[in-house]
PDB file of N, CA and C in Angstrom:
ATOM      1  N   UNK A   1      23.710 -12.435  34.373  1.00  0.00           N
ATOM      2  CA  UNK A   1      22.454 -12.909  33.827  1.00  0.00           C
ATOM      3  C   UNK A   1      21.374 -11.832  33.962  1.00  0.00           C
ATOM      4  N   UNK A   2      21.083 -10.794  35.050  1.00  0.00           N
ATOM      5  CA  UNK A   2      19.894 -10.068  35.190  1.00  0.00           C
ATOM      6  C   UNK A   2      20.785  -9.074  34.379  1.00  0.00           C
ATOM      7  N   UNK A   3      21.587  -8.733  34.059  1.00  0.00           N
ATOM      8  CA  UNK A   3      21.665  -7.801  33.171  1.00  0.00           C
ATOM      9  C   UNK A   3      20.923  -7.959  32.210  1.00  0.00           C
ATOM     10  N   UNK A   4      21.942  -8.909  31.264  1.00  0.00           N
ATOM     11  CA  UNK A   4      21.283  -9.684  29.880  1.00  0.00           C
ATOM     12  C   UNK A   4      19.477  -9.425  30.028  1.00  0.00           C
ATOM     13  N   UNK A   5      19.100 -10.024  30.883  1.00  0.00           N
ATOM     14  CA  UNK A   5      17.532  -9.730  30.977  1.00  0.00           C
ATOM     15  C   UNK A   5      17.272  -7.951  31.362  1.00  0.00           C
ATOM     16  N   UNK A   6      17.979  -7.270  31.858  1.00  0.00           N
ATOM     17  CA  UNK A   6      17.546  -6.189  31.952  1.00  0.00           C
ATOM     18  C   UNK A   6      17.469  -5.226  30.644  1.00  0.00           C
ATOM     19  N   UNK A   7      18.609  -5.777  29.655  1.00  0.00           N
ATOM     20  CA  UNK A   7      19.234  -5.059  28.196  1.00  0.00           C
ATOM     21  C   UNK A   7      17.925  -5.668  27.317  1.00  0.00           C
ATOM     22  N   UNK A   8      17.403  -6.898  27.283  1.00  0.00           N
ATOM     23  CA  UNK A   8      16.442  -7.243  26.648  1.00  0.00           C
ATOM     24  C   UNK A   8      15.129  -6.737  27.351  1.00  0.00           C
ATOM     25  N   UNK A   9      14.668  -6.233  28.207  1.00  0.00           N
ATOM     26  CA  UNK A   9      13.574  -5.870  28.436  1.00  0.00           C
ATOM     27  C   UNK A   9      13.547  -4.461  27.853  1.00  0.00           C
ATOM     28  N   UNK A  10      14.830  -3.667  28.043  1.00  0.00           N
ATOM     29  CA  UNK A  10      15.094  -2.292  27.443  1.00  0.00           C
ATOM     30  C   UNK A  10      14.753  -2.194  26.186  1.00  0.00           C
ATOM     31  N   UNK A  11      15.392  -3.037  25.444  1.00  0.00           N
ATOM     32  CA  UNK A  11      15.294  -3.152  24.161  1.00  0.00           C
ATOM     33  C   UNK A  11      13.676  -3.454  23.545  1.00  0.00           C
ATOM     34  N   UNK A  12      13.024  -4.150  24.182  1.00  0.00           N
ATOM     35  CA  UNK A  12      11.522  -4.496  23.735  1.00  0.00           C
ATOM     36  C   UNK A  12      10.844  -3.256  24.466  1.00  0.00           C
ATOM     37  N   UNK A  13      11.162  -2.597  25.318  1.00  0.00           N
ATOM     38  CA  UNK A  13      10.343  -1.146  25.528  1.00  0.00           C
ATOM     39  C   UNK A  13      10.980  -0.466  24.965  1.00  0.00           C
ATOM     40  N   UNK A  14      11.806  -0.092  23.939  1.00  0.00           N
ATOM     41  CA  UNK A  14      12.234   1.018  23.119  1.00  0.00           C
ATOM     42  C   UNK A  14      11.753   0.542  21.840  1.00  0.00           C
ATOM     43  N   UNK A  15      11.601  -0.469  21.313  1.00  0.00           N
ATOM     44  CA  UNK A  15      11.057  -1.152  20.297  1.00  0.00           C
ATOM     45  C   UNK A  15       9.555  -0.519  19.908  1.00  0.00           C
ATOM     46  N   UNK A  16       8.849  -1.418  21.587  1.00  0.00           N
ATOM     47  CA  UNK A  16       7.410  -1.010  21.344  1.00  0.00           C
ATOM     48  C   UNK A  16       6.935   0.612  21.268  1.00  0.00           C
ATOM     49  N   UNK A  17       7.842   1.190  21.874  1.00  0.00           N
ATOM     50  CA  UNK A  17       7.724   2.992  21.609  1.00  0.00           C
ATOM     51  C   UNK A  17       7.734   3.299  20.191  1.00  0.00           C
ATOM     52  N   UNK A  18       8.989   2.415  19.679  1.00  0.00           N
ATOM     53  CA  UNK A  18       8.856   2.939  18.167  1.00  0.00           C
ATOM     54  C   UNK A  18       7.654   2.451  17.951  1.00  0.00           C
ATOM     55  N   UNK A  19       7.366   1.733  17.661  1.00  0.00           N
ATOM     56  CA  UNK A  19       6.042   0.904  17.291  1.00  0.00           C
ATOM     57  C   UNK A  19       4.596   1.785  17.355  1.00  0.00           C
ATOM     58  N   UNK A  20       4.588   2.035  18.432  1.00  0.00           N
ATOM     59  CA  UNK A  20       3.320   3.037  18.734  1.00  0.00           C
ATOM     60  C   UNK A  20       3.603   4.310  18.047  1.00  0.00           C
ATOM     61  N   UNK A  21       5.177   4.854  18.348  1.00  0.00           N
ATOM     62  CA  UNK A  21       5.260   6.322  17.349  1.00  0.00           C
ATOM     63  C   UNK A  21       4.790   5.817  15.945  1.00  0.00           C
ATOM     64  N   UNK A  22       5.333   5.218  15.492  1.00  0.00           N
ATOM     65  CA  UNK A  22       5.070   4.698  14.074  1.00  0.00           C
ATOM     66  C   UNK A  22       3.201   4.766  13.812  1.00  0.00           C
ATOM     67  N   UNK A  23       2.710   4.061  14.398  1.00  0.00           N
ATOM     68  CA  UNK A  23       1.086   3.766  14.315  1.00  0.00           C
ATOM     69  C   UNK A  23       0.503   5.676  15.007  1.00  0.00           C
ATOM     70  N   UNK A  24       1.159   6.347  15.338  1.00  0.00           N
ATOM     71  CA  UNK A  24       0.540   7.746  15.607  1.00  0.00           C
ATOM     72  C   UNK A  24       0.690   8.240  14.303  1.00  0.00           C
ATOM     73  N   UNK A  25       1.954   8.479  13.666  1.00  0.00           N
ATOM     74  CA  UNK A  25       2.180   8.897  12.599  1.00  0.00           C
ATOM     75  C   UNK A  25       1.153   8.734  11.567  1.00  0.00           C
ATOM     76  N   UNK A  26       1.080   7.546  11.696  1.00  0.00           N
ATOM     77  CA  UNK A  26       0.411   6.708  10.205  1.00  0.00           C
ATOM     78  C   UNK A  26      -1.025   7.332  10.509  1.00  0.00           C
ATOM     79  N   UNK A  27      -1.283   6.945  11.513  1.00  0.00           N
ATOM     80  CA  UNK A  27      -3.012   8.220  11.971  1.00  0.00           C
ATOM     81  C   UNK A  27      -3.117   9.132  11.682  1.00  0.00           C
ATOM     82  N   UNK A  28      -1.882   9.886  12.223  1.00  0.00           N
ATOM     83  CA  UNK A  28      -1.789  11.385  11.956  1.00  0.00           C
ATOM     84  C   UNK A  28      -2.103  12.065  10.404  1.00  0.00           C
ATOM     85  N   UNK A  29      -1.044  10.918   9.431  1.00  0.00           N
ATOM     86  CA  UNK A  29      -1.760  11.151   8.441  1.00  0.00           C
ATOM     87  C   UNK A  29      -2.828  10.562   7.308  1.00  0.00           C
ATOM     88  N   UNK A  30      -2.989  10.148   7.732  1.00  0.00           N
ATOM     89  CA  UNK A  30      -4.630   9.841   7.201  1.00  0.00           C
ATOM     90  C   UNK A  30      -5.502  10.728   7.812  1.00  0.00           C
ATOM     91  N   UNK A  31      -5.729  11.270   8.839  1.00  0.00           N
ATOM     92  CA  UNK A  31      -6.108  12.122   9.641  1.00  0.00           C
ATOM     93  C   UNK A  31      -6.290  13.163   8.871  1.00  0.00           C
ATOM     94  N   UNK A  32      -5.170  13.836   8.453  1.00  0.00           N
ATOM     95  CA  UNK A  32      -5.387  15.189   7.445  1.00  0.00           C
ATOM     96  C   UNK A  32      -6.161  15.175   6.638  1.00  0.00           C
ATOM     97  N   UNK A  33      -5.990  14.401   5.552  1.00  0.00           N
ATOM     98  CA  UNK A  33      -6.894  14.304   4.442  1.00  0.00           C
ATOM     99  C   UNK A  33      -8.451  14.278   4.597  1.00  0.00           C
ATOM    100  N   UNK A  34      -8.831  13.359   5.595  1.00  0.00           N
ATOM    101  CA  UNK A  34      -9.590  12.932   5.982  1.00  0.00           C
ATOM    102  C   UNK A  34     -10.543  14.111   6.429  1.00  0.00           C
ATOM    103  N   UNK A  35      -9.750  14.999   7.238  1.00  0.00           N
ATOM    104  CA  UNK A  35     -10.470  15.981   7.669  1.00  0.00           C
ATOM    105  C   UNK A  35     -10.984  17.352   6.869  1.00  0.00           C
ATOM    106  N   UNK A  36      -9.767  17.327   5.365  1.00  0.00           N
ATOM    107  CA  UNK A  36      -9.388  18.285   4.667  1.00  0.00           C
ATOM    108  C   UNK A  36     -11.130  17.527   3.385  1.00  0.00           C
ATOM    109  N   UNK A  37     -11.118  16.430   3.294  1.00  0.00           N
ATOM    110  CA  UNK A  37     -11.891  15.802   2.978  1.00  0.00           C
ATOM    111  C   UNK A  37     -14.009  16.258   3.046  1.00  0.00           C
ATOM    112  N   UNK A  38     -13.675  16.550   5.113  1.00  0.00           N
ATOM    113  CA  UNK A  38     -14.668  16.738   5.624  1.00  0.00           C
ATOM    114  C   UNK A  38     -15.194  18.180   5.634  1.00  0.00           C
ATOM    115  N   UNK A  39     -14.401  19.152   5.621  1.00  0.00           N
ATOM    116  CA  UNK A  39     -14.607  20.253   5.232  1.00  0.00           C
ATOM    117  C   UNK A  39     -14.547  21.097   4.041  1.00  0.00           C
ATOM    118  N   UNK A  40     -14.401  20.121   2.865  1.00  0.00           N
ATOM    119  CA  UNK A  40     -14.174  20.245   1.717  1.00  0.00           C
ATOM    120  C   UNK A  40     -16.393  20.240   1.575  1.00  0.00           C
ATOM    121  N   UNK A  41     -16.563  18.652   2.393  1.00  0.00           N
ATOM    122  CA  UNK A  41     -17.773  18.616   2.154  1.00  0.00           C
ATOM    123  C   UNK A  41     -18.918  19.430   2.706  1.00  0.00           C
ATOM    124  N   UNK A  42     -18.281  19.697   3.590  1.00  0.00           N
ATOM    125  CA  UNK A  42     -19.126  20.575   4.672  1.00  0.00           C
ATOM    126  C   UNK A  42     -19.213  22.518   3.987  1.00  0.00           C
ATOM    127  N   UNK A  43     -18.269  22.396   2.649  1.00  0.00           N
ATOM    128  CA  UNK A  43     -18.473  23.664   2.209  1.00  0.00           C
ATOM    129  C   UNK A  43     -17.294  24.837   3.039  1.00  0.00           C
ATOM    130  N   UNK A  44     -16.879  24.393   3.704  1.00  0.00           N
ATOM    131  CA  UNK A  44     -15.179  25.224   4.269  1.00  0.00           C
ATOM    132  C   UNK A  44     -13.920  25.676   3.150  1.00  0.00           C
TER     133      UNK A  44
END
């Protein structure tokens, strides 16, 4: 039984890692533009 619970706790912290990599990514790029955006305006 504490296995089973140990394999499911594993599994929801490898999950939520993806999860957060995923949501860096997605920042990351919007991020570019955004910035490519800001120095576009700023005359760079």
């Amino acid at each position: 039984m504490k296995n089973q619970t140990t394999q499911q706790t594993r599994g929801l912290r490898s999950m939520t890692a993806g999860m957060g990599d995923v949501c860096m990514v997605v920042a990351w790029a919007a991020m570019i533009p955004g910035l490519m955006w800001l120095g576009a305006a700023a005359g760079f």
